[in-house]
Protein backbone atom coordinates (compact mmCIF):
# COMPACT_ATOMS: atom_id res chain seq x y z
CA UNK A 1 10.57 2.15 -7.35
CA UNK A 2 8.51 4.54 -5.26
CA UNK A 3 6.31 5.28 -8.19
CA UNK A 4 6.05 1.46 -9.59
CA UNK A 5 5.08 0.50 -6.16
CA UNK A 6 2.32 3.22 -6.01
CA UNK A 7 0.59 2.36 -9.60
CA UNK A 8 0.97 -1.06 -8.06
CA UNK A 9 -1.15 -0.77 -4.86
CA UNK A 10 -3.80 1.91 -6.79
CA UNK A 11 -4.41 -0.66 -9.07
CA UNK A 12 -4.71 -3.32 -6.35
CA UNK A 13 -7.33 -1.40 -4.33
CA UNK A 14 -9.60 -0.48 -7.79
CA UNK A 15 -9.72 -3.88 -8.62
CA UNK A 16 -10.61 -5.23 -5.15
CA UNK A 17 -14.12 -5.73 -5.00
CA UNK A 18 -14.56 -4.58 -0.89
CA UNK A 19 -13.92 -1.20 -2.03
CA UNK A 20 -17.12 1.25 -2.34
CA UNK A 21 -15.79 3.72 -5.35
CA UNK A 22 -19.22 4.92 -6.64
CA UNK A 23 -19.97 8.65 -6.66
CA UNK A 24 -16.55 9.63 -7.52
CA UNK A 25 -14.97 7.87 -3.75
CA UNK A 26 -11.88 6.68 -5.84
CA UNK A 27 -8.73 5.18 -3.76
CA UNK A 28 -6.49 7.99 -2.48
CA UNK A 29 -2.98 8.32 -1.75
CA UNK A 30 -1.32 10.63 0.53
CA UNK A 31 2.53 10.50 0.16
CA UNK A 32 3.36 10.59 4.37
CA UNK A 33 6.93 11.10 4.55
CA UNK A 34 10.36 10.14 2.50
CA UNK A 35 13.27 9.72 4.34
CA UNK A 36 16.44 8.27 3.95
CA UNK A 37 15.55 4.67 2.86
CA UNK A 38 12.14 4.62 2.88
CA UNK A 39 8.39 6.81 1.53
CA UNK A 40 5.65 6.27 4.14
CA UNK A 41 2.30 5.87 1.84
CA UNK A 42 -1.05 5.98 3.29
CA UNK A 43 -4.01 4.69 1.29
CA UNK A 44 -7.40 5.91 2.17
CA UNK A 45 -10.61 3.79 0.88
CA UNK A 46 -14.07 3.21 1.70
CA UNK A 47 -16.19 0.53 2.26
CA UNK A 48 -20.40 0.16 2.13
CA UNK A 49 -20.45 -1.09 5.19
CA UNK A 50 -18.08 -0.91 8.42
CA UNK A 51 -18.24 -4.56 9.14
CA UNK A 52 -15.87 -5.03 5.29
CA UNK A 53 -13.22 -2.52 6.40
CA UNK A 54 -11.07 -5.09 8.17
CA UNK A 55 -11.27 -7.82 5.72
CA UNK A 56 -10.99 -5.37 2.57
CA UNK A 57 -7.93 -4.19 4.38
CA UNK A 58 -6.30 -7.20 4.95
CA UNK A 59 -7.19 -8.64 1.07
CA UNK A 60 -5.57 -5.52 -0.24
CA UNK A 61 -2.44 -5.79 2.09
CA UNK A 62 -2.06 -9.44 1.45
CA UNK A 63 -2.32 -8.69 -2.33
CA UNK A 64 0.10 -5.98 -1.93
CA UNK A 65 2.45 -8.62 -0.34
CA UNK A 66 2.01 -11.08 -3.17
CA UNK A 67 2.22 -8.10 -6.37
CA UNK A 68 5.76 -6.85 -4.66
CA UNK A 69 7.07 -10.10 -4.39
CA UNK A 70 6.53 -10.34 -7.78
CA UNK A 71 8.10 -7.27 -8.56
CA UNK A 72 11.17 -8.05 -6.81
CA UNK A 73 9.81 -4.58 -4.87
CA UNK A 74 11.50 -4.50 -1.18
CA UNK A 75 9.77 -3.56 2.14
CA UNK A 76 12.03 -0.94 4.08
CA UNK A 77 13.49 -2.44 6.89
CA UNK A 78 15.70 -0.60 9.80
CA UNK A 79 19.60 -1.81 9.48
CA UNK A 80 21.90 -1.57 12.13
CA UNK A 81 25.56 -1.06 10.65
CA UNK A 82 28.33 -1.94 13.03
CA UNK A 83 32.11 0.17 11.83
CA UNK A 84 35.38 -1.19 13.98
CA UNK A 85 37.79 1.47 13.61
């Protein structure tokens, strides 16, 4: 799942027109941190201008949203499991 989910959001942020990838400045992905139920993916990407960083940001994380849905690929959540013994 951990690689679908990363094809899915490189593809995402190619294709999303806010992001400045000329001169080689491709998308990058740095792989955080993988614990026990969940990998902590950064994505670093520019822009042209500062004033697009927030709403390229939230178009690619609102498209992220929408492709995992699709995908039937799950958000980690934290679980709290109760045992009576």
């Amino acid at each position: 799942m951990i690689k679908r989910g990363m094809e899915l959001v490189e593809k995402i942020a190619e294709e999303d027109p806010g992001v400045y990838s000329e001169g080689g400045k491709k998308p990058q992905f740095v792989l955080r941190n993988i614990r026990e139920y969940d990998a902590l993916i950064e994505l670093r990407f520019y822009v042209d201008t500062p004033k697009k960083m927030r709403i390229t940001k939230s178009n690619i994380i609102a498209q992220i949203i929408k492709e995992f849905e699709k995908e039937k690929i799950e958000f980690s959540t934290p679980k709290v499991i109760y045992r009576q013994e």
